[in-house]
Protein backbone atom coordinates (compact mmCIF):
# COMPACT_ATOMS: atom_id res chain seq x y z
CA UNK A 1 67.36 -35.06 103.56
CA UNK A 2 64.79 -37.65 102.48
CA UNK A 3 64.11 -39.08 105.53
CA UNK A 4 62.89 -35.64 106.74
CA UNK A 5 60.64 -34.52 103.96
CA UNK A 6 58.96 -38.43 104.60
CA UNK A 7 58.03 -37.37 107.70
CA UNK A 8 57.56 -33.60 107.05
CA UNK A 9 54.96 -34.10 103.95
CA UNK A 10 52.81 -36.17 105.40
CA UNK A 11 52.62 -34.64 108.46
CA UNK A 12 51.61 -30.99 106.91
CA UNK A 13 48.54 -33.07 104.94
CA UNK A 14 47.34 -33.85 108.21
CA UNK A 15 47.56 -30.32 109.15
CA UNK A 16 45.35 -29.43 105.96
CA UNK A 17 43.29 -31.79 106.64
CA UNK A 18 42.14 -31.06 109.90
CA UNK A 19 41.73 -27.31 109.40
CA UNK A 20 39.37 -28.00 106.51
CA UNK A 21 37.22 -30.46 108.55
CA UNK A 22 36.77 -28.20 111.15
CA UNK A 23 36.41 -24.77 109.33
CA UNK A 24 33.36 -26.59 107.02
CA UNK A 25 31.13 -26.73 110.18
CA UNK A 26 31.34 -23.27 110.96
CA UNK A 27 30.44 -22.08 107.26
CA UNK A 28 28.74 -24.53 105.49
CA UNK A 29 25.66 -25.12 107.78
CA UNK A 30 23.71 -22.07 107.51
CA UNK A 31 21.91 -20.34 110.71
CA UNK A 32 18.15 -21.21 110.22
CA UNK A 33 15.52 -18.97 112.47
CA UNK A 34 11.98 -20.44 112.83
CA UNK A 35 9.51 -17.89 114.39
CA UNK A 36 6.25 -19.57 116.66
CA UNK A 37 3.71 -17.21 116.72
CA UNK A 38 -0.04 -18.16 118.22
CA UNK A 39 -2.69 -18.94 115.25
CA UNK A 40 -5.08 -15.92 116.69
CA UNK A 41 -4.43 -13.36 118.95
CA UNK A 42 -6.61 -10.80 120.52
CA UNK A 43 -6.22 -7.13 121.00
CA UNK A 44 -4.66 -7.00 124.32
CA UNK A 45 -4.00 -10.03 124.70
CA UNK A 46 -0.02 -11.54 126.09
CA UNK A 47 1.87 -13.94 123.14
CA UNK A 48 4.92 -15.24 123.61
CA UNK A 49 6.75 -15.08 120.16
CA UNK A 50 9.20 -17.79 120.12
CA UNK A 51 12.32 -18.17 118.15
CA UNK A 52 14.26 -21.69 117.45
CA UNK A 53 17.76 -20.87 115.90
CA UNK A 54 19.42 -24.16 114.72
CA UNK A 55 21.98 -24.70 112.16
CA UNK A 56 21.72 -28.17 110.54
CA UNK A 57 20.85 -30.79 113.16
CA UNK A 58 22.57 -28.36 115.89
CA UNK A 59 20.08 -26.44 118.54
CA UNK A 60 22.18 -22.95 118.41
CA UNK A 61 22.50 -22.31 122.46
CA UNK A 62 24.89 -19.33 122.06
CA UNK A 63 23.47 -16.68 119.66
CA UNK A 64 25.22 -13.88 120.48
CA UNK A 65 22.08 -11.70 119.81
CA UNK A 66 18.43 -12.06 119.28
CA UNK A 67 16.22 -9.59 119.20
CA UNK A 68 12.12 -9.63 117.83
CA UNK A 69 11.10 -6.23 116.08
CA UNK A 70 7.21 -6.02 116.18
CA UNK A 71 5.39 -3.16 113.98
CA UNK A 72 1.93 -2.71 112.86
CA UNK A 73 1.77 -2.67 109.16
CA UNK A 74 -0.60 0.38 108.98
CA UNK A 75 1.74 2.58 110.84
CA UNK A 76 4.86 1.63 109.65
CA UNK A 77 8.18 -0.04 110.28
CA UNK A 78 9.73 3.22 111.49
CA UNK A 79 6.96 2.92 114.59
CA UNK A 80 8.57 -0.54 115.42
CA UNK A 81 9.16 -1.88 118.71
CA UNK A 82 12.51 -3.78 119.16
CA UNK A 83 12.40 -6.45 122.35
CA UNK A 84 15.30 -8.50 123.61
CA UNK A 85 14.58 -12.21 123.42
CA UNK A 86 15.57 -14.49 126.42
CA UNK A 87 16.76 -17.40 125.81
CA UNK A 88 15.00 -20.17 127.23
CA UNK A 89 17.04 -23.56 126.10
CA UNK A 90 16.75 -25.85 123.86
CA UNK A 91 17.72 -23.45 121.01
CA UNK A 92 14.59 -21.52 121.70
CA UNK A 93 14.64 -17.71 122.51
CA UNK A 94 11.15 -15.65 123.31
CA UNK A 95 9.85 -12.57 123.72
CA UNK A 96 6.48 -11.85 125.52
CA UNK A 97 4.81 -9.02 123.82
CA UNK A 98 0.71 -7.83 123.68
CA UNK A 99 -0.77 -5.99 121.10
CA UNK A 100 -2.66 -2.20 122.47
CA UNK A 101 -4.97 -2.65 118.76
CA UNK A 102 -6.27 -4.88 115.91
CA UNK A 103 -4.11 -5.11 112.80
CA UNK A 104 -1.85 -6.60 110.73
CA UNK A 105 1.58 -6.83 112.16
CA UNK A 106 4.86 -8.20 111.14
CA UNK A 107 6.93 -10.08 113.23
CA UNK A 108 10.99 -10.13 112.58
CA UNK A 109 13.91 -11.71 114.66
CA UNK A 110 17.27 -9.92 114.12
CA UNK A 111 19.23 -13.37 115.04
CA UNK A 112 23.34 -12.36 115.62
CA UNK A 113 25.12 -16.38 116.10
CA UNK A 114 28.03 -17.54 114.73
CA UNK A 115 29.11 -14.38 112.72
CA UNK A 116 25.73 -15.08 110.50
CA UNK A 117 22.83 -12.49 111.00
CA UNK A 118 19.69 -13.99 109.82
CA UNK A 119 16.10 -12.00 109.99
CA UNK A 120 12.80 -13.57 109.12
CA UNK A 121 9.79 -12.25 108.94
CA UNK A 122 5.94 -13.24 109.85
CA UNK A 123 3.10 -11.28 109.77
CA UNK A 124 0.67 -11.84 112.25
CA UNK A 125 -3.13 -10.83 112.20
CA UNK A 126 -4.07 -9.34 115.45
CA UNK A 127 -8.12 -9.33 116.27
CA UNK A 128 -10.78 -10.05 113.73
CA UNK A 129 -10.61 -9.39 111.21
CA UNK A 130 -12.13 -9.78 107.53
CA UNK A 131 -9.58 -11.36 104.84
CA UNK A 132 -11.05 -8.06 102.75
CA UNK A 133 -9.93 -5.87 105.74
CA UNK A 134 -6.20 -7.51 105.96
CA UNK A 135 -6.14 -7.50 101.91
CA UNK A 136 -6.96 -3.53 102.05
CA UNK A 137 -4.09 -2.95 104.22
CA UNK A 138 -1.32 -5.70 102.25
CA UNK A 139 -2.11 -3.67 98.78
CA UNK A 140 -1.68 -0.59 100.89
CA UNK A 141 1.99 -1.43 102.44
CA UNK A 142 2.05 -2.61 98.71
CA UNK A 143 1.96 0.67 96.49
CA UNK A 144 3.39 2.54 99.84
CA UNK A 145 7.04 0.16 99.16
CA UNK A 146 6.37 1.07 95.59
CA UNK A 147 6.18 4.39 96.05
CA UNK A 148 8.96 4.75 98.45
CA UNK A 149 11.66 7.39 96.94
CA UNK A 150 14.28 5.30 98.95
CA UNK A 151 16.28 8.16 100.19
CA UNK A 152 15.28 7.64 103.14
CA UNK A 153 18.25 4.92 103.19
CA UNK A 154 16.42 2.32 105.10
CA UNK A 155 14.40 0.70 102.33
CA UNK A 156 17.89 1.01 99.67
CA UNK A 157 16.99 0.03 96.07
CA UNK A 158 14.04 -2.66 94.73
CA UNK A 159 15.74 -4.05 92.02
C-alpha cells in the first residue's frame, strides 16, 4: 500500500502543477487595446483607425471580434456607426473610415479575444478647429451625461 501512494502523490502534484502553470497565462495577462488614430484629419478625408490588441509581450492574432464604433460627439452615441475591423497581422486590426463633417468624434474598439472584452476610447478632432470650439462641445456632452435620467438603460448609473 505504500509503495503505491509513493508513486500516486507525487504524481497528482505534477498534475496540479501543470494545470496552474498553464491556466495563469490565460487569466493573468490582461487584453490591452491600443487605438492609432492620424494627428489631424480633414473633413472628408479616408483614416485608417488602427487597433493593436496584445496581452503582455503576446501580439493577440486571434481576437475573436473587433469592431471600431465611430460617433460624432455633437450628435450623439446613439447616431454611432459600428465597422468591422480586418485584421491585418501583426496583432493589428483596422478599419478605414472618412468623416462627411468637422467635429469632435470619439473613437471606441469593442475588442472580443480570449473571453476578455476590452473597449477604449479616443476622441478624435476632425477639421479645424478652435480649442474654444472643441471645449464648447466637451462641457456640452458634459452637463448632457449629467443630465441623463439613465432610463434609457444604455448609460446605467454614474456613481
Amino acid at each position: 500500500m505504500k509503495k503505491l501512494l509513493l508513486v500516486v502523490v507525487p504524481f497528482l502534484l505534477l498534475l496540479v502543477g501543470c494545470t496552474s502553470a498553464s491556466e495563469e497565462k490565460t487569466s493573468l495577462e490582461v487584453v490591452e487595446v491600443e487605438i492609432t488614430l492620424p494627428e489631424q484629419v480633414e473633413k472628408e478625408e479616408e483614416v485608417v483607425v488602427k487597433t493593436l490588441v496584445t496581452q503582455g509581450e503576446e501580439k493577440v492574432e486571434d481576437a475573436k471580434e473587433v469592431q471600431i464604433e465611430i460617433w460624432n460627439v455633437e450628435k450623439g452615441k446613439e447616431n454611432s456607426e459600428l465597422l468591422d475591423a480586418e485584421h491585418v497581422g501583426d496583432g493589428v486590426y483596422e478599419v478605414k473610415h472618412s468623416f462627411g463633417e468637422k467635429g469632435v468624434y470619439r473613437v471606441q474598439s469593442h475588442v472580443t479575444a480570449r473571453d476578455m472584452h476590452v473597449m477604449p476610447t479616443k476622441q478624435l478632432v476632425v477639421g479645424d478647429m478652435s480649442q474654444e470650439e472643441i471645449d464648447a462641445i466637451m462641457e456640452n456632452e458634459a452637463e448632457e451625461e449629467n443630465h441623463d435620467s439613465g432610463d434609457d438603460g444604455e448609460h446605467g448609473s454614474h456613481h
